[in-house]
Protein backbone atom coordinates (compact mmCIF):
# COMPACT_ATOMS: atom_id res chain seq x y z
CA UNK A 1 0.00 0.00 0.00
CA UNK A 2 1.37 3.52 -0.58
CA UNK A 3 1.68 6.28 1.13
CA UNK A 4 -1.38 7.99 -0.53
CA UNK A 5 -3.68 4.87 -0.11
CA UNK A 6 -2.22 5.08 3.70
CA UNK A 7 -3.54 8.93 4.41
CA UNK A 8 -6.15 9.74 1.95
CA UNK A 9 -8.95 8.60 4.46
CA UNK A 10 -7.63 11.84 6.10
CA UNK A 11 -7.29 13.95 3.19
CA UNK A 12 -10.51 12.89 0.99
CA UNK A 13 -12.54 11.99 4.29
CA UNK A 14 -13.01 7.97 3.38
CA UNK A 15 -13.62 7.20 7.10
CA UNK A 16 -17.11 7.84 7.16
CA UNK A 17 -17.74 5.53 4.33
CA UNK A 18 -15.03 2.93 5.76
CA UNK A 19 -17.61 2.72 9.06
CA UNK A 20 -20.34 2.31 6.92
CA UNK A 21 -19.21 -0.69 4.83
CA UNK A 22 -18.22 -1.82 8.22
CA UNK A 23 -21.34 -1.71 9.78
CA UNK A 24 -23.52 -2.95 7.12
CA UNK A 25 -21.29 -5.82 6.98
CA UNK A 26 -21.27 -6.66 10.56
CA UNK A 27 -25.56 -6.52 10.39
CA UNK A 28 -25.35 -8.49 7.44
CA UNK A 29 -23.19 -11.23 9.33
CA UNK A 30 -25.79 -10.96 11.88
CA UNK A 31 -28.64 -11.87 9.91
CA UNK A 32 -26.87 -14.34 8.22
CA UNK A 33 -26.23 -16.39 11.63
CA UNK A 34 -29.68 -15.90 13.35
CA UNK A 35 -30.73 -17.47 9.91
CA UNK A 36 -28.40 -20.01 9.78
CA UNK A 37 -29.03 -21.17 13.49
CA UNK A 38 -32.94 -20.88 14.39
CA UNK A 39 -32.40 -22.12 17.73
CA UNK A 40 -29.37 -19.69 18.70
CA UNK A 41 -31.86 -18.04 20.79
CA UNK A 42 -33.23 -20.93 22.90
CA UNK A 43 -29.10 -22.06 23.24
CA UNK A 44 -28.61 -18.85 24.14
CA UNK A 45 -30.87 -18.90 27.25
CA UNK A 46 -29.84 -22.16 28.27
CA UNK A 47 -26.58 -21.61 28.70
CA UNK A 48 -26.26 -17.62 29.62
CA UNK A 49 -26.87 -18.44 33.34
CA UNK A 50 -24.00 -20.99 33.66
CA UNK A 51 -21.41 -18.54 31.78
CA UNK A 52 -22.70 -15.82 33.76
CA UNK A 53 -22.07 -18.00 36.76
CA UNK A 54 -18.07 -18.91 35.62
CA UNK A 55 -17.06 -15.54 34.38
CA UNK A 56 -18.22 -13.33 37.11
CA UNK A 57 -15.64 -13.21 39.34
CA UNK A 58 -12.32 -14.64 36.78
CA UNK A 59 -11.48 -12.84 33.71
CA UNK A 60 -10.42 -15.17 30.84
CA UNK A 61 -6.65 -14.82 29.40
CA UNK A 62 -8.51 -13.78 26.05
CA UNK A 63 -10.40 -11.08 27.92
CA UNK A 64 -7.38 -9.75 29.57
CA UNK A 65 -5.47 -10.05 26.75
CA UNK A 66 -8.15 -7.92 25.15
CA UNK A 67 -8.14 -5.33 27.70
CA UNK A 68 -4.42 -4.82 27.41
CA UNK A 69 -4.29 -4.96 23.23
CA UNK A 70 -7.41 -2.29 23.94
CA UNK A 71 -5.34 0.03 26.01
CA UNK A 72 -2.01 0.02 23.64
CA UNK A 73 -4.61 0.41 20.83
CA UNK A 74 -6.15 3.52 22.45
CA UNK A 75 -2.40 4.81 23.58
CA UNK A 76 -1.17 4.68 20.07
CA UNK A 77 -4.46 6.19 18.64
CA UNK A 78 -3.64 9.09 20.60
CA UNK A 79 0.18 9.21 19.74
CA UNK A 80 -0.98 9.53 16.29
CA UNK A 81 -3.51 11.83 16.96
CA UNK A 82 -0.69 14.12 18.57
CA UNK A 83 1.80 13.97 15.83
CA UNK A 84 -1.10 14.58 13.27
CA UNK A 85 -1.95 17.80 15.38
CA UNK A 86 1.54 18.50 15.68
CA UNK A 87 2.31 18.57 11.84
CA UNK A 88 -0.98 20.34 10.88
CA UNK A 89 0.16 23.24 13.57
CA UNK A 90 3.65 22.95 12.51
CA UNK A 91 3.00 23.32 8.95
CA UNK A 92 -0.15 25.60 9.29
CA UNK A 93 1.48 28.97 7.33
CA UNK A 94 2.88 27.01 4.79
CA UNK A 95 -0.46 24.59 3.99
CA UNK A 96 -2.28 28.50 4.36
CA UNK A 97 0.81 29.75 1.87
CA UNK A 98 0.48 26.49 -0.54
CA UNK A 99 -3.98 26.70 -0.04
CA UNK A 100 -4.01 29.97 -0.98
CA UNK A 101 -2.09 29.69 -3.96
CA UNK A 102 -3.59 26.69 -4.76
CA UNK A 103 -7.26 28.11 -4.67
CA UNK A 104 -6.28 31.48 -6.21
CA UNK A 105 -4.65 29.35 -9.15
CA UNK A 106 -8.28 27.69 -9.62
CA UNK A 107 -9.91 30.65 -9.03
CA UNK A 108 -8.77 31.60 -12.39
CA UNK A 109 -9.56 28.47 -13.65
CA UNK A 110 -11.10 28.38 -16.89
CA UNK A 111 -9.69 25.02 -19.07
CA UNK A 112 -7.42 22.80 -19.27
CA UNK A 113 -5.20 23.26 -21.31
CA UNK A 114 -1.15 24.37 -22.01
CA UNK A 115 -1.63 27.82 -20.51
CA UNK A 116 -3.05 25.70 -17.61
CA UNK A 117 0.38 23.46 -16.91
CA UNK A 118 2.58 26.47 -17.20
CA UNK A 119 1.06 28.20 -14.61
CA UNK A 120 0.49 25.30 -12.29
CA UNK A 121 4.43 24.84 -12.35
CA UNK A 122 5.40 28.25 -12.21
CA UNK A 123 2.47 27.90 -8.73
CA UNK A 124 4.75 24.84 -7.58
CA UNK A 125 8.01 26.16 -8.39
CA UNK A 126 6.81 29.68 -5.82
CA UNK A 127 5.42 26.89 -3.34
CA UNK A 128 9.29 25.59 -2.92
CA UNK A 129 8.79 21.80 -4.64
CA UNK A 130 11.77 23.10 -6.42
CA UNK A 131 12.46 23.63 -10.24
CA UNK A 132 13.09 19.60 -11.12
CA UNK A 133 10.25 18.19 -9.38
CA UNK A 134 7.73 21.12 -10.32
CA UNK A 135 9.06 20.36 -14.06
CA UNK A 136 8.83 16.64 -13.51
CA UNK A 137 5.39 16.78 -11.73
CA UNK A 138 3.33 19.21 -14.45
CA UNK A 139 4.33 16.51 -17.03
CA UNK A 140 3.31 13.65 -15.01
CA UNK A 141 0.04 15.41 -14.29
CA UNK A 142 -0.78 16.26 -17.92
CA UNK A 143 -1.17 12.51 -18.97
CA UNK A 144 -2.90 11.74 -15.46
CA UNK A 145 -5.54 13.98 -15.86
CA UNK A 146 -6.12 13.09 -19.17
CA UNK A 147 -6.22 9.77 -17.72
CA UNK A 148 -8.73 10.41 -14.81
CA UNK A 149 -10.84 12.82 -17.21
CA UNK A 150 -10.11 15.77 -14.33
CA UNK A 151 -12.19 18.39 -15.56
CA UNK A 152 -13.59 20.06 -12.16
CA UNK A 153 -11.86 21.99 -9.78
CA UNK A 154 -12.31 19.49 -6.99
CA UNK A 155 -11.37 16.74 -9.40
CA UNK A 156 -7.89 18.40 -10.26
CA UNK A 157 -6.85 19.10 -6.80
CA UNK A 158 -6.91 15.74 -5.83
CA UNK A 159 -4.94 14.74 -8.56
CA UNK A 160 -2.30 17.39 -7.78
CA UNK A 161 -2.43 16.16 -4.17
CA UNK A 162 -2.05 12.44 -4.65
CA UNK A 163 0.42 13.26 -7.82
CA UNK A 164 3.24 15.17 -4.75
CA UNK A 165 2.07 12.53 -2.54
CA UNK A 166 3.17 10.06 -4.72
CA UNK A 167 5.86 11.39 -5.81
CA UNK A 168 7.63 11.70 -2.25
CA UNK A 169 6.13 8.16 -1.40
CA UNK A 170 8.30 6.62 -4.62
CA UNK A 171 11.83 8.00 -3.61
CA UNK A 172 12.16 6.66 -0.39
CA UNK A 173 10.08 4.36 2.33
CA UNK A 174 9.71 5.16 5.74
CA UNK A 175 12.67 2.95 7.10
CA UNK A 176 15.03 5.13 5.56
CA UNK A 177 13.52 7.99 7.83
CA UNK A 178 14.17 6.69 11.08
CA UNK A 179 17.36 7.90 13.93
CA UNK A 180 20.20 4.77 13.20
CA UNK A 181 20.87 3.26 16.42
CA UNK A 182 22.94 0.31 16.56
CA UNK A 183 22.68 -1.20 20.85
CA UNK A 184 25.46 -3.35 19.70
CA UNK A 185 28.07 -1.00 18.37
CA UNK A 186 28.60 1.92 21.19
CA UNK A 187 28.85 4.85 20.72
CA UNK A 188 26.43 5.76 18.22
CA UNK A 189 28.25 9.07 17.21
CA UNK A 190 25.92 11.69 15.52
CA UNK A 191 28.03 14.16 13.27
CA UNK A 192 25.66 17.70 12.56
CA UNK A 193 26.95 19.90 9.96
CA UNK A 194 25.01 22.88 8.28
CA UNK A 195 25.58 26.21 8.08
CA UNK A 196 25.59 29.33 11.18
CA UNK A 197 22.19 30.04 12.53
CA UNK A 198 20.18 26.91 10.95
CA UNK A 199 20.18 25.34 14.42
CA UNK A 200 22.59 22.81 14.85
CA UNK A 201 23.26 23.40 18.40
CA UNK A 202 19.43 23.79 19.26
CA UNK A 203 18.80 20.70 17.89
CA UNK A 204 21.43 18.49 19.83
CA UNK A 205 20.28 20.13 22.89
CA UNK A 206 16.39 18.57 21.94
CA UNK A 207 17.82 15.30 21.15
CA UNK A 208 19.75 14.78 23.72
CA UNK A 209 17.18 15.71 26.13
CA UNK A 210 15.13 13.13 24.34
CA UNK A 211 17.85 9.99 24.27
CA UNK A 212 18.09 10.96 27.81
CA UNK A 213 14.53 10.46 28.82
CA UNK A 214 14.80 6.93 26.86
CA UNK A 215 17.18 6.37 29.45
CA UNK A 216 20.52 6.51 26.87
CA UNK A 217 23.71 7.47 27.83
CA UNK A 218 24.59 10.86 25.89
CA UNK A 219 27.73 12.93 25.35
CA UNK A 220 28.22 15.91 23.55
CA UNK A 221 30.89 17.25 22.30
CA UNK A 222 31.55 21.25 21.85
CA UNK A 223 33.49 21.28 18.36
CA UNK A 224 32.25 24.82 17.46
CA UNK A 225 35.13 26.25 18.68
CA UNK A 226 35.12 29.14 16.57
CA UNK A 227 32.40 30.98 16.66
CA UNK A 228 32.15 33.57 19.81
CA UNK A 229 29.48 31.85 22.06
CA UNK A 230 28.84 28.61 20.85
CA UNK A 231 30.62 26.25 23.09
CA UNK A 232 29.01 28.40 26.07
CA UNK A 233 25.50 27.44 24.08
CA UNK A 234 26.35 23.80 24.07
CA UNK A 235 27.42 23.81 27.67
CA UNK A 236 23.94 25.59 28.41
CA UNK A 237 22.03 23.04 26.35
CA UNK A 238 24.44 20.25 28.53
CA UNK A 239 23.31 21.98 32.44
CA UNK A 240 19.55 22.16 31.25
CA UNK A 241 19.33 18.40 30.13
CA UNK A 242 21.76 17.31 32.50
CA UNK A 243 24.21 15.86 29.88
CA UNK A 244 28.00 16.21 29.73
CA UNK A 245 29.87 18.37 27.37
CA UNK A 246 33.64 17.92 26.15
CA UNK A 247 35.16 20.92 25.58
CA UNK A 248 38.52 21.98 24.61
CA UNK A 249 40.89 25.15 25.16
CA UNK A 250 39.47 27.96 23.52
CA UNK A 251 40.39 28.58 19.55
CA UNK A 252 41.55 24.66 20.03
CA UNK A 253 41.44 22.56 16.77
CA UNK A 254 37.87 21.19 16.57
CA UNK A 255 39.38 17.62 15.90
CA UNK A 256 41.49 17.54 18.81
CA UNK A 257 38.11 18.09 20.46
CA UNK A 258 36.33 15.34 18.69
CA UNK A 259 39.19 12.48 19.31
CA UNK A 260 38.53 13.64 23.02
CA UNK A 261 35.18 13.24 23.10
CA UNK A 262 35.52 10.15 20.96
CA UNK A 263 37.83 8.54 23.37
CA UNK A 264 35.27 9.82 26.32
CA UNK A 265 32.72 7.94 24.68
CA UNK A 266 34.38 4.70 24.27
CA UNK A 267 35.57 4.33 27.91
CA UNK A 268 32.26 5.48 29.68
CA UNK A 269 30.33 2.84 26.55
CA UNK A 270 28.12 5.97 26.51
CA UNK A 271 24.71 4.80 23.43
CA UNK A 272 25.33 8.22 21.36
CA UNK A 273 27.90 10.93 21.35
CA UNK A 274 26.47 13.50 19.33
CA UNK A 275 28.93 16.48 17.49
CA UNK A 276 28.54 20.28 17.05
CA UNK A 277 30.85 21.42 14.62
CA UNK A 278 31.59 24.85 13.23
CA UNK A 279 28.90 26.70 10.94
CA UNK A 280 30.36 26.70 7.40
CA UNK A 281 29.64 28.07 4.02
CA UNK A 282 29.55 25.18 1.77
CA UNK A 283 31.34 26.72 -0.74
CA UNK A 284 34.53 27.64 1.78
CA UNK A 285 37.00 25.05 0.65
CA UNK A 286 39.42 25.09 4.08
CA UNK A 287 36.33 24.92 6.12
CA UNK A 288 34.94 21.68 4.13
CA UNK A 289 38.51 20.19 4.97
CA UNK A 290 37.66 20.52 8.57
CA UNK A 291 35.19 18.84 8.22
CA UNK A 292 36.71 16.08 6.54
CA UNK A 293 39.34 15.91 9.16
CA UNK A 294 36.85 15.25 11.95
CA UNK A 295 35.37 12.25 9.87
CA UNK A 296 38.86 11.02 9.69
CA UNK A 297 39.61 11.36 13.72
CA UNK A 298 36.15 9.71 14.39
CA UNK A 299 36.92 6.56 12.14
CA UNK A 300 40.60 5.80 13.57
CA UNK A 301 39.03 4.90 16.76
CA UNK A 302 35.84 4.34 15.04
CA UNK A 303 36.09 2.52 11.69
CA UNK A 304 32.31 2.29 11.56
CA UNK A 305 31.24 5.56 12.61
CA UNK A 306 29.43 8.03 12.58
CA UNK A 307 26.17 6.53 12.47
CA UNK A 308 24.62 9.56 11.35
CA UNK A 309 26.04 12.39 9.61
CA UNK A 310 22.57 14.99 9.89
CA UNK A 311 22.56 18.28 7.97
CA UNK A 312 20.56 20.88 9.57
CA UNK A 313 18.66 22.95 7.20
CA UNK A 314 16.87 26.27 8.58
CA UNK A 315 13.80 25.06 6.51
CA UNK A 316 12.59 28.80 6.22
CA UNK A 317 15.41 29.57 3.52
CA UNK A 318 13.42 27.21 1.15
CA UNK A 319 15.31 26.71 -2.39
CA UNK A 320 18.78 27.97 -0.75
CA UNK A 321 18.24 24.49 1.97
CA UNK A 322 18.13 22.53 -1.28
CA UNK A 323 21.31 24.24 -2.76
CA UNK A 324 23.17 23.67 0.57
CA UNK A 325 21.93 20.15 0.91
CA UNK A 326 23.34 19.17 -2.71
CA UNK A 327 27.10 20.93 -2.03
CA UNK A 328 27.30 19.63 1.53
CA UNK A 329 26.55 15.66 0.12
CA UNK A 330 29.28 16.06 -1.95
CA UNK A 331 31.81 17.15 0.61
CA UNK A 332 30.30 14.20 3.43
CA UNK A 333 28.42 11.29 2.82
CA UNK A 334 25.12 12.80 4.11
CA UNK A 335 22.77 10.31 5.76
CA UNK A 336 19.75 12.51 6.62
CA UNK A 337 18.47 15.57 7.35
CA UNK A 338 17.04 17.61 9.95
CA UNK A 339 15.23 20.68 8.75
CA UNK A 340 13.81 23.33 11.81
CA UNK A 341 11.98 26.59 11.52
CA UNK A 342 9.31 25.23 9.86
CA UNK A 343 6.42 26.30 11.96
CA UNK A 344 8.08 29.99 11.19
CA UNK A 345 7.86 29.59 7.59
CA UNK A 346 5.63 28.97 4.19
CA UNK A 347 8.00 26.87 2.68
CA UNK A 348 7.80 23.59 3.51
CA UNK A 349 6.92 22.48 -0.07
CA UNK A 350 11.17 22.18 0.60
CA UNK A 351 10.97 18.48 1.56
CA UNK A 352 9.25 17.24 -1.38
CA UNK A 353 12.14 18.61 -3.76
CA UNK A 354 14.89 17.51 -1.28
CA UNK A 355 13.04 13.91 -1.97
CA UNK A 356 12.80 13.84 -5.35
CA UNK A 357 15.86 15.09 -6.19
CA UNK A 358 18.52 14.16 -3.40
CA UNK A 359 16.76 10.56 -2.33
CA UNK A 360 17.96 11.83 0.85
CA UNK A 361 15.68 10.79 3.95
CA UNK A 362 14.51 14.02 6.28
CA UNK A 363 14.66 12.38 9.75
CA UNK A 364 13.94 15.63 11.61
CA UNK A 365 11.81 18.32 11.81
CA UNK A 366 11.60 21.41 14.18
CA UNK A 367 7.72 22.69 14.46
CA UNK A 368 8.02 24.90 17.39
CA UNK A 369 10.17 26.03 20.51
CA UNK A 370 9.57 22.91 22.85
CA UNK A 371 12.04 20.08 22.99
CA UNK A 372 9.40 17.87 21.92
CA UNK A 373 8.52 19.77 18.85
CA UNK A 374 11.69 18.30 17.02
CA UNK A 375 9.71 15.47 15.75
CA UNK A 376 11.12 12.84 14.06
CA UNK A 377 9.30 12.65 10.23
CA UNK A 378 6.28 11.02 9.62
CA UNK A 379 5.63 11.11 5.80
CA UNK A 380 2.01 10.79 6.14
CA UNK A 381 1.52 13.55 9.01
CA UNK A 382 3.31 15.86 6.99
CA UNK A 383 1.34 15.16 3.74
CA UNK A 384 -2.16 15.57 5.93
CA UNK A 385 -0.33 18.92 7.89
CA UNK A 386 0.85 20.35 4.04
CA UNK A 387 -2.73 18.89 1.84
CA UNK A 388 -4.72 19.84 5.46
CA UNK A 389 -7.77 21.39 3.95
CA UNK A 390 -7.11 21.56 0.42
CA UNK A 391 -9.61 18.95 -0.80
C-alpha cells in the first residue's frame, strides 16, 4: 500500500464511508447467523446463566489479553492523533501559503489546457517543490488527468495532491527515515553539519534531552570552537538536560576536540555521542577540509562511525536548503536531514524537492520552541499537515 492509499482517508474523508461498509457488513453477518441457526436463541438462554455463573468473578486470558491490546490500541491512537496535530500546527502557514495559492490558481480556472500546466508549475516552483520536481510533476500530471478525465476543480486538486504525494512516497520508504541506532556498536556518534544560525546546536540540545529520557547514555561534544558563544550554548544546552559536554581550550582545533570526546565515549560505553561542529559556508574550501578531518579522527578509533552524519537545514530559507543540501553531500556522505523553523515559515513544499531530487531521507523536523517539537518525520503527518484542507 502507498503512502497515498495510507492517508487519503484523512485527506478525501473515506472514514465515514469505511464505518459504513463496516457496519452494514457486521448486520449483514448478523442476519446471516440468526438465519443459519434458528435455535441460537433458545441455546442462548440455556446456557447464559452458567457462563454468567463462571465468568463473574475470573477474567479469561482472552479477555485480559483484550483489555491490554485495547489500552495500547487507544495509547497509540492518541500518539498519532498528537503527531497529526503536531504537523498540521507545525505546517499551518505554509499549507495557508500552498492553499491559498492553490485556490487562487483555480480561481482563475477556466480550461485545461497548455496555458493551464505552465502556470500550475510556475504555482509549484513559488510553493518551494523546487524547479526539477515542479518540471517533472506538471508533465506527469498532464497525462494523469487526461487519464482520470479531471475536468472540475475538486477533481484536479486531488490529482495534484495524490500526484506530490506520490511522488515523495516513490523516492524513499519510511525505514530510511528513522534515527540509526545500533545497541550493539557503542557509541552511536551523531556528526551535525550545516551552516551558522540553521540550528545545529538547538537541535542536539532537543535530542539529547530526548535519548536521555529513553534512558541513553549521551555525550556531547563542543566542536564549534570558533564561533564567539557557541561552546558556552552547548554547555547551556548540557546543564539544562543534564548531559556532559567535552570541551577543549578555547580557539583549540575542533578535531582535537572530537578524538577527546571520541575517546570519552568509548571508555564510559556511553549509546550516542552526538557532534557540534563549526557553521560553514559550503562553498569555503578550508572549512569543508575541517570537516573532513573530523570524519577522519572519528573513524581511527571508530572505523564504523558516525552513524549519522545529519545536515541541519533552517527550513525557512526554502530553495537555498536545497542548494546547501546538494554541495554539503558532496563534501560528506550525508545520511539525513534535519530541517527546523518550519512552523516559522511557508516553505515547507522544501521536503518534497529535497526527496525527489537528493533521495535523501529528512529524519527531523523542528515545528516549534519545545524540545518535543523536534519530531522525528512522519511522511504521512506531513502530507495531511501540508494537503490539510485543500480537498
Amino acid at each position: 500500500m502507498g503512502l497515498f492509499d495510507k492517508i487519503k482517508k484523512s485527506l478525501f474523508g473515506e472514514k465515514s464511508v469505511d464505518k459504513d461498509d463496516q457496519a452494514k457488513e457486521k448486520q449483514g453477518s448478523e442476519t446471516e447467523e440468526k438465519a443459519d441457526n434458528p435455535d441460537n436463541k433458545e441455546n442462548k438462554t440455556e446456557d447464559k446463566s452458567a457462563e454468567s455463573d463462571q465468568n463473574s468473578s475470573v477474567k479469561t486470558d482472552d479477555e485480559q489479553v483484550t483489555e491490554a491490546n485495547s489500552g495500547s490500541e487507544s495509547e497509540d491512537k492518541t500518539e498519532k492523533q498528537d503527531k497529526t496535530e503536531l504537523y498540521e500546527k507545525g505546517l499551518e502557514k505554509t499549507n495557508k501559503g500552498f492553499g491559498a495559492r492553490l485556490n487562487k490558481f483555480f480561481a482563475q480556472f477556466r480550461t485545461v489546457d497548455e496555458d493551464f500546466f505552465d502556470d500550475l508549475e510556475e504555482l509549484l516552483i513559488e510553493s518551494d517543490v523546487g524547479y526539477e520536481t515542479a518540471e517533472e510533476l506538471t508533465d506527469e500530471l498532464r497525462d494523469e488527468a487526461k487519464l482520470k478525465k479531471a475536468k472540475s476543480r475538486d477533481e484536479l486538486k486531488q490529482v495534484i495532491v495524490q500526484k506530490l504525494v506520490d511522488l515523495y512516497d516513490k523516492n524513499g520508504n519510511s525505514e530510511d527515515e528513522k534515527l540509526i541506532y545500533r545497541p550493539d556498536d557503542k557509541p552511536n556518534v551523531y556528526l551535525f553539519v550545516g551552516v551558522n544560525g540553521a540550528g545545529k546546536t538547538t537541535t542536539i540540545g532537543k535530542l539529547a534531552k530526548r535519548f536521555k529520557d529513553q534512558g541513553k547514555s549521551v555525550l556531547l561534544a563542543a566542536a564549534d570552537t570558533f564561533r564567539a558563544g557557541a561552546v558556552e550554548q552547548l554547555e547551556a544546552w548540557g546543564k539544562r538536560v543534564g548531559v556532559p559536554v567535552v570541551t577543549g581550550k578555547a580557539q583549540a582545533d575542533p578535531a582535537s576536540v572530537v578524538y577527546d570526546a571520541t575517546q570519552r565515549a568509548i571508555k564510559e560505553k556511553a549509546d550516542y555521542l552526538l557532534v557540534d561542529t563549526a557553521g560553514r559556508l559550503q562553498n569555503k574550501k578550508n572549512l569543508m577540509n575541517e570537516l573532513e578531518k573530523i570524519q577522519r579522527t572519528i573513524k581511527k578509533l571508530l572505523p564504523d562511525q558516525p552513524t549519522e552524519t545529519l545536515l541541519v537545514l533552517d527550513g525557512s530559507t526554502g530553495q537555498n536548503a536545497l542548494l546547501q543540501a546538494k554541495d554539503f553531500d558532496k563534501t560528506t556522505k550525508l545520511t539525513g536531514l534535519v530541517l527546523t523553523k518550519l512552523d516559522g515559515s511557508s516553505k515547507g513544499g522544501v521536503v518534497l524537492a529535497i526527496r525527489n531530487e537528493m533521495k535523501l531521507p529528512v529524519k527531523l523536523v523542528g515545528l516549534g520552541e519545545k524540545a518535543g517539537d523536534l519530531a522525528d518525520f512522519d511522511a504521512a503527518s506531513y502530507a495531511i499537515g501540508l494537503f490539510h484542507g485543500l480537498v
